[in-house]
C-alpha atoms as a PDB file:
ATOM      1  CA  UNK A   1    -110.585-135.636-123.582  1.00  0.00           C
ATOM      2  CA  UNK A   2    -110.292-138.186-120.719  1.00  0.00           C
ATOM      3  CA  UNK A   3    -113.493-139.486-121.367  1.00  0.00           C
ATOM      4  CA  UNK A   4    -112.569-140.325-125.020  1.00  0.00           C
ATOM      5  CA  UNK A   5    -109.591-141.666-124.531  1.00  0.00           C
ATOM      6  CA  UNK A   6    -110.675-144.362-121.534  1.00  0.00           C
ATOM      7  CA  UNK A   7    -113.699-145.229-123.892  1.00  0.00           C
ATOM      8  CA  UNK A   8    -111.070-145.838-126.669  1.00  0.00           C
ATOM      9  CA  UNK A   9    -109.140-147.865-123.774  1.00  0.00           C
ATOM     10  CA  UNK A  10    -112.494-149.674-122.614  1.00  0.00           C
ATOM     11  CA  UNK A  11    -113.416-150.491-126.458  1.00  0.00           C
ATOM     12  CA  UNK A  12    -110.191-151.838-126.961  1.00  0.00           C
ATOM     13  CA  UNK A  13    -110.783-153.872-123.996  1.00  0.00           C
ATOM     14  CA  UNK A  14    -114.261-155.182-125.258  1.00  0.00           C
ATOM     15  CA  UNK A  15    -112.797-156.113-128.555  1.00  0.00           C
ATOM     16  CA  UNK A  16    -110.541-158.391-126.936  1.00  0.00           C
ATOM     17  CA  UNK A  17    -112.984-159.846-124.781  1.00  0.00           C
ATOM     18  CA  UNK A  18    -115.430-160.691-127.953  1.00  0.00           C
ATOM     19  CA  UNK A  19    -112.459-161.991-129.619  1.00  0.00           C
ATOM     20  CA  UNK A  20    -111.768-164.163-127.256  1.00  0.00           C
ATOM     21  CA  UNK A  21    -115.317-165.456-126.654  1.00  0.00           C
ATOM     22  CA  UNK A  22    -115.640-165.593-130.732  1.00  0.00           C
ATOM     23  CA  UNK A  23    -112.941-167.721-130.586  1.00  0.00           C
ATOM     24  CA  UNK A  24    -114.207-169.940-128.086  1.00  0.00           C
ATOM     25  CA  UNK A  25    -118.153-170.007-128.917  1.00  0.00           C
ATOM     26  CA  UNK A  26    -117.309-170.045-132.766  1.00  0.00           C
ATOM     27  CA  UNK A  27    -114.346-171.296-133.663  1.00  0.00           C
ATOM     28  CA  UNK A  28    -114.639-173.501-130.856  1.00  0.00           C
ATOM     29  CA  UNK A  29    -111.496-173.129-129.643  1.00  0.00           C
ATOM     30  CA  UNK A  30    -111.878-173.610-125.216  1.00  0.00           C
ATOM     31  CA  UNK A  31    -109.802-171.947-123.325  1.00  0.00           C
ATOM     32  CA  UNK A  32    -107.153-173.280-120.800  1.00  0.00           C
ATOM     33  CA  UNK A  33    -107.332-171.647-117.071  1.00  0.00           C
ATOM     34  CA  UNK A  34    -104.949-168.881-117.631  1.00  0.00           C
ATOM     35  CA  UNK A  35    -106.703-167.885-121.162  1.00  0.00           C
ATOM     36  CA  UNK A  36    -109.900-166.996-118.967  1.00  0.00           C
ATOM     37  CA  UNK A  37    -107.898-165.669-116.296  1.00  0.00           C
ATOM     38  CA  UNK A  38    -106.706-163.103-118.750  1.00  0.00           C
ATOM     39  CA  UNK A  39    -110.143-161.721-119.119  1.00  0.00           C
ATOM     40  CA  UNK A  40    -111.106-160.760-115.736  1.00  0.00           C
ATOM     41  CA  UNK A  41    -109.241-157.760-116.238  1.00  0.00           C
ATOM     42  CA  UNK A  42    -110.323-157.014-119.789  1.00  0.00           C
ATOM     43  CA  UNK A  43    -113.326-157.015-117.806  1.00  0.00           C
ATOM     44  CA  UNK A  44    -112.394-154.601-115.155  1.00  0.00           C
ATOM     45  CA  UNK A  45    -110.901-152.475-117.853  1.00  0.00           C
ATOM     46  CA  UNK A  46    -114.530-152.078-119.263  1.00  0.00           C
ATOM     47  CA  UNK A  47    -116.172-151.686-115.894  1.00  0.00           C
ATOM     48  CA  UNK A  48    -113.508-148.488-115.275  1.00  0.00           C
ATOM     49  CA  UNK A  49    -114.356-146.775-118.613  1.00  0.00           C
ATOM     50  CA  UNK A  50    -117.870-146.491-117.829  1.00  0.00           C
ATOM     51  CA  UNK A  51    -116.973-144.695-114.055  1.00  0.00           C
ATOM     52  CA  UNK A  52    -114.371-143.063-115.815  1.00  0.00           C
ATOM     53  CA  UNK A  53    -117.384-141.575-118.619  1.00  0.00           C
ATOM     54  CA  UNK A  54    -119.786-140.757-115.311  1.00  0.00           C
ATOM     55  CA  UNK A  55    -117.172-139.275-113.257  1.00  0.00           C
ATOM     56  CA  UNK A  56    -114.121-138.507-115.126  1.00  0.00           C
ATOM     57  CA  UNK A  57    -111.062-139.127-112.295  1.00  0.00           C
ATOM     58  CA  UNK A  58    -106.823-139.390-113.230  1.00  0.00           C
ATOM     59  CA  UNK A  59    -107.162-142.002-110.532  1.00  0.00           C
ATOM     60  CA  UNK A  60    -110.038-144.113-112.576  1.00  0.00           C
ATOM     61  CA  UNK A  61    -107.442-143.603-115.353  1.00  0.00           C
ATOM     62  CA  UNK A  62    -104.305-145.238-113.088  1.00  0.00           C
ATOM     63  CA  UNK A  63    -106.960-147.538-112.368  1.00  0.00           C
ATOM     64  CA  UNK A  64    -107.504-148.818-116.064  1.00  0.00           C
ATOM     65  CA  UNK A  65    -104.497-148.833-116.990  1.00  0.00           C
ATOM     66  CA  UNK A  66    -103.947-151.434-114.196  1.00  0.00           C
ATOM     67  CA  UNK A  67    -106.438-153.603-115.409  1.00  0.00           C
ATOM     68  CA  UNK A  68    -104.897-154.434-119.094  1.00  0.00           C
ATOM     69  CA  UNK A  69    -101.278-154.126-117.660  1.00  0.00           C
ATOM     70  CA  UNK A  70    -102.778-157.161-115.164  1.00  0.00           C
ATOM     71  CA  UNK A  71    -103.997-159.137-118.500  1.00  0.00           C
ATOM     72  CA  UNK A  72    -100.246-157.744-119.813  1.00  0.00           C
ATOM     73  CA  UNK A  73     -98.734-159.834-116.887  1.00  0.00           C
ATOM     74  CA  UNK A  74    -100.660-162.772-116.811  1.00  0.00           C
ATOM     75  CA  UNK A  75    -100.404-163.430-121.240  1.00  0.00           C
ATOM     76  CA  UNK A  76     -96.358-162.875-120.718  1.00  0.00           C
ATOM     77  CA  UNK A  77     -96.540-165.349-117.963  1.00  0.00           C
ATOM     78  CA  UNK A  78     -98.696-167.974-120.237  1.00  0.00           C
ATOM     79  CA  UNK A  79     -96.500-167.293-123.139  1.00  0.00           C
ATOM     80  CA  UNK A  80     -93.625-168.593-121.447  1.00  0.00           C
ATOM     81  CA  UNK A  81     -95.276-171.742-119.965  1.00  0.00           C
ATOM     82  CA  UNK A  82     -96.707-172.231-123.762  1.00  0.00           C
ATOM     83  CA  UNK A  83     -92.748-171.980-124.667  1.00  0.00           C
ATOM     84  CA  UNK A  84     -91.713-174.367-121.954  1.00  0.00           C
ATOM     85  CA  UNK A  85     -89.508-171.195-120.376  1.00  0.00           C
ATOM     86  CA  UNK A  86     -90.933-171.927-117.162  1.00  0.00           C
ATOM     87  CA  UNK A  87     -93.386-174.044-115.133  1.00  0.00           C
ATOM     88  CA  UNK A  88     -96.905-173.432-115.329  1.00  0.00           C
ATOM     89  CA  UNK A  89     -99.860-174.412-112.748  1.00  0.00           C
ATOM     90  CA  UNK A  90     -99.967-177.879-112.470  1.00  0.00           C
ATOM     91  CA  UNK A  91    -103.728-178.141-112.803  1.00  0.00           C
ATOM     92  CA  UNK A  92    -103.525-177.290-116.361  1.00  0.00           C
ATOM     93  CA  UNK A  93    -100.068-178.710-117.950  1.00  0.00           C
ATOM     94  CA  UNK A  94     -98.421-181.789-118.822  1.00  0.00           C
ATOM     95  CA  UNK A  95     -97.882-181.990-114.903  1.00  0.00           C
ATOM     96  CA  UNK A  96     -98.130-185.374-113.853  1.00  0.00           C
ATOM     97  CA  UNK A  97     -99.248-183.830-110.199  1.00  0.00           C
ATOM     98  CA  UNK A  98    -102.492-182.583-112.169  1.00  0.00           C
ATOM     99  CA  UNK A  99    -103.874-186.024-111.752  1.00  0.00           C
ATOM    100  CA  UNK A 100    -102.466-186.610-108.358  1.00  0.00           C
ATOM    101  CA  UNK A 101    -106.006-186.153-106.155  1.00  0.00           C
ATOM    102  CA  UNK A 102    -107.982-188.167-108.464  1.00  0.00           C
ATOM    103  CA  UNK A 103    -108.826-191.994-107.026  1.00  0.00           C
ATOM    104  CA  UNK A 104    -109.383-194.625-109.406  1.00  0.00           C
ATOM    105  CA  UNK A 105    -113.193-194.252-109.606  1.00  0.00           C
ATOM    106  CA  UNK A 106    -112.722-190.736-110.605  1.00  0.00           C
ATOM    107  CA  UNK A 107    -110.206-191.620-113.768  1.00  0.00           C
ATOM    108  CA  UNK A 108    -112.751-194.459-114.978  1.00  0.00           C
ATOM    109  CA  UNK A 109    -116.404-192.712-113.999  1.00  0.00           C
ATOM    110  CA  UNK A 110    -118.586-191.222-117.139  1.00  0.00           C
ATOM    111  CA  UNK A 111    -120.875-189.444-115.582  1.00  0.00           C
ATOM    112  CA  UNK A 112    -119.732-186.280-116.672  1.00  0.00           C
ATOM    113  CA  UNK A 113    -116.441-185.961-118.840  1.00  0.00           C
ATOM    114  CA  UNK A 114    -114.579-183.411-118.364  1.00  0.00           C
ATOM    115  CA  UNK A 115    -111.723-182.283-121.168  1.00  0.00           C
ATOM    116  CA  UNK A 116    -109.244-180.415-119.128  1.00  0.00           C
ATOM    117  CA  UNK A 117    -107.563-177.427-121.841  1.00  0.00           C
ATOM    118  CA  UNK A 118    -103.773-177.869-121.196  1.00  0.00           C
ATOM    119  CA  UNK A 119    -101.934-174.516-120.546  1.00  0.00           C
ATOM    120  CA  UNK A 120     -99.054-175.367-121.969  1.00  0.00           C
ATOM    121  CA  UNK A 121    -100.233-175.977-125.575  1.00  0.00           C
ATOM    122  CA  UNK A 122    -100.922-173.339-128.035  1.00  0.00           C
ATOM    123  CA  UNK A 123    -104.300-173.759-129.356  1.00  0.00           C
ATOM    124  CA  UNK A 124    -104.188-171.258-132.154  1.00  0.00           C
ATOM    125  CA  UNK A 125    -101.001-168.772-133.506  1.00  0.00           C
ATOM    126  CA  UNK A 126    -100.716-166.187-136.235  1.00  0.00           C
ATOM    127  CA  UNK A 127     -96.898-164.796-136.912  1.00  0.00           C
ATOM    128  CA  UNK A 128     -95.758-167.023-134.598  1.00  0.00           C
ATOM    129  CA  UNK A 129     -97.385-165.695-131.725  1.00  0.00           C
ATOM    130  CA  UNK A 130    -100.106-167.217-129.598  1.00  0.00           C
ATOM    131  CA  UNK A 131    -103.127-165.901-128.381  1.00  0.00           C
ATOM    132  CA  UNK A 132    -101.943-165.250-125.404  1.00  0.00           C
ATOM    133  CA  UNK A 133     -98.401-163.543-126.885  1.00  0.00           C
ATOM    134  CA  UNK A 134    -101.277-160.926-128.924  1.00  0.00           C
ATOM    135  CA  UNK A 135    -103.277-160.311-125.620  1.00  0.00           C
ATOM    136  CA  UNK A 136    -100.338-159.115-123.829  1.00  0.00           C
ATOM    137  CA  UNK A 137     -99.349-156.908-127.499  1.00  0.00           C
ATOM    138  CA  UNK A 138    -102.716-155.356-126.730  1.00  0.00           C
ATOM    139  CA  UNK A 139    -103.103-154.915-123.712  1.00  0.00           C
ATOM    140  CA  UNK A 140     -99.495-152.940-123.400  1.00  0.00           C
ATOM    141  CA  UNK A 141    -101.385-151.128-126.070  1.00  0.00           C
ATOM    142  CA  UNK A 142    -104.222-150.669-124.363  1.00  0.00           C
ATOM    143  CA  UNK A 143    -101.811-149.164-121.140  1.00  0.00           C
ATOM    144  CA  UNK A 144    -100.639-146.676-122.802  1.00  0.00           C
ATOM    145  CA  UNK A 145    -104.113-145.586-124.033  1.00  0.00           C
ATOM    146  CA  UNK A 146    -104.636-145.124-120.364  1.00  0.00           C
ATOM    147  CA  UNK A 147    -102.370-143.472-119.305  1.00  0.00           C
ATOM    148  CA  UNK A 148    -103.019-140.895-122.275  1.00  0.00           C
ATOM    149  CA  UNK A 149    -106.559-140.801-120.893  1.00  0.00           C
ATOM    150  CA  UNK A 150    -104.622-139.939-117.013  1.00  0.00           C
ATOM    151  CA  UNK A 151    -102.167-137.144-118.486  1.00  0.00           C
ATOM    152  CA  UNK A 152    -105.366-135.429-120.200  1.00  0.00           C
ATOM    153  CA  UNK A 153    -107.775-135.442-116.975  1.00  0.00           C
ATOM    154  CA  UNK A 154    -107.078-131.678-116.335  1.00  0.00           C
ATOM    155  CA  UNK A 155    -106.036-131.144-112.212  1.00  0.00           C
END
């Protein structure tokens, strides 16, 4: 049963992740640097379900659920800079430090624009919620499903 439930956790995982990219690639939607932050562990979560399938181990399943609950963390963390609760990094919102190492030349060149994603601002919401408010939804979700998968690895 282990194996099934940490393949329902990884899938779960995987769903997010194309979400997000489908987001991004079709409804064109870029993410800000704490949206892709919250999918290194989405990926980790996926990595962990396949050792979990080949060797089946409660501490794999600990493992996982770390992963999502990481994701969990770092959504909670955006949803509140989104909400203006608290500061957010100032590389990525309305920070007036954000521009601070730039010289003149840099502001004015054209050689290759760059469209810096603002943290702060919420790109897309449904009920309310952002996309990174539903990530951390999920990925509690997906904790639990893990720890389901650690209580059934038999000792």
């Amino acid at each position: 049963m282990t194996r099934v439930w940490a393949a329902i956790a990884a899938a779960g995982s995987a769903a997010l992740l194309l979400g997000a990219l489908a987001f991004q690639y079709i409804g064109g939607l870029a993410p800000c640097a704490m949206c892709i932050w919250q999918r290194w562990p989405h990926g980790a979560a996926i990595a962990i379900g396949v050792l979990v399938w080949v060797m089946p181990r409660r501490a794999l399943c600990w493992l996982g659920a770390l992963a999502p609950l990481t994701s969990a963390g770092i959504g909670i963390f955006h949803t509140g800079v989104e909400r203006k609760w608290w500061p957010g990094p100032a590389s990525c919102t309305g920070s007036s430090d954000a521009l601070s190492g730039l010289s003149g030349a840099d502001l004015l060149s054209t050689a290759q624009p760059v469209h810096v994603v603002m943290c702060d601002q919420v790109a897309w919401s449904m009920a309310g919620l952002s996309m990174a408010s539903w990530n951390a939804i999920a990925s509690l979700i997906l904790v639990a499903v893990w720890i389901v998968a650690a209580q059934r690895q038999s000792r």
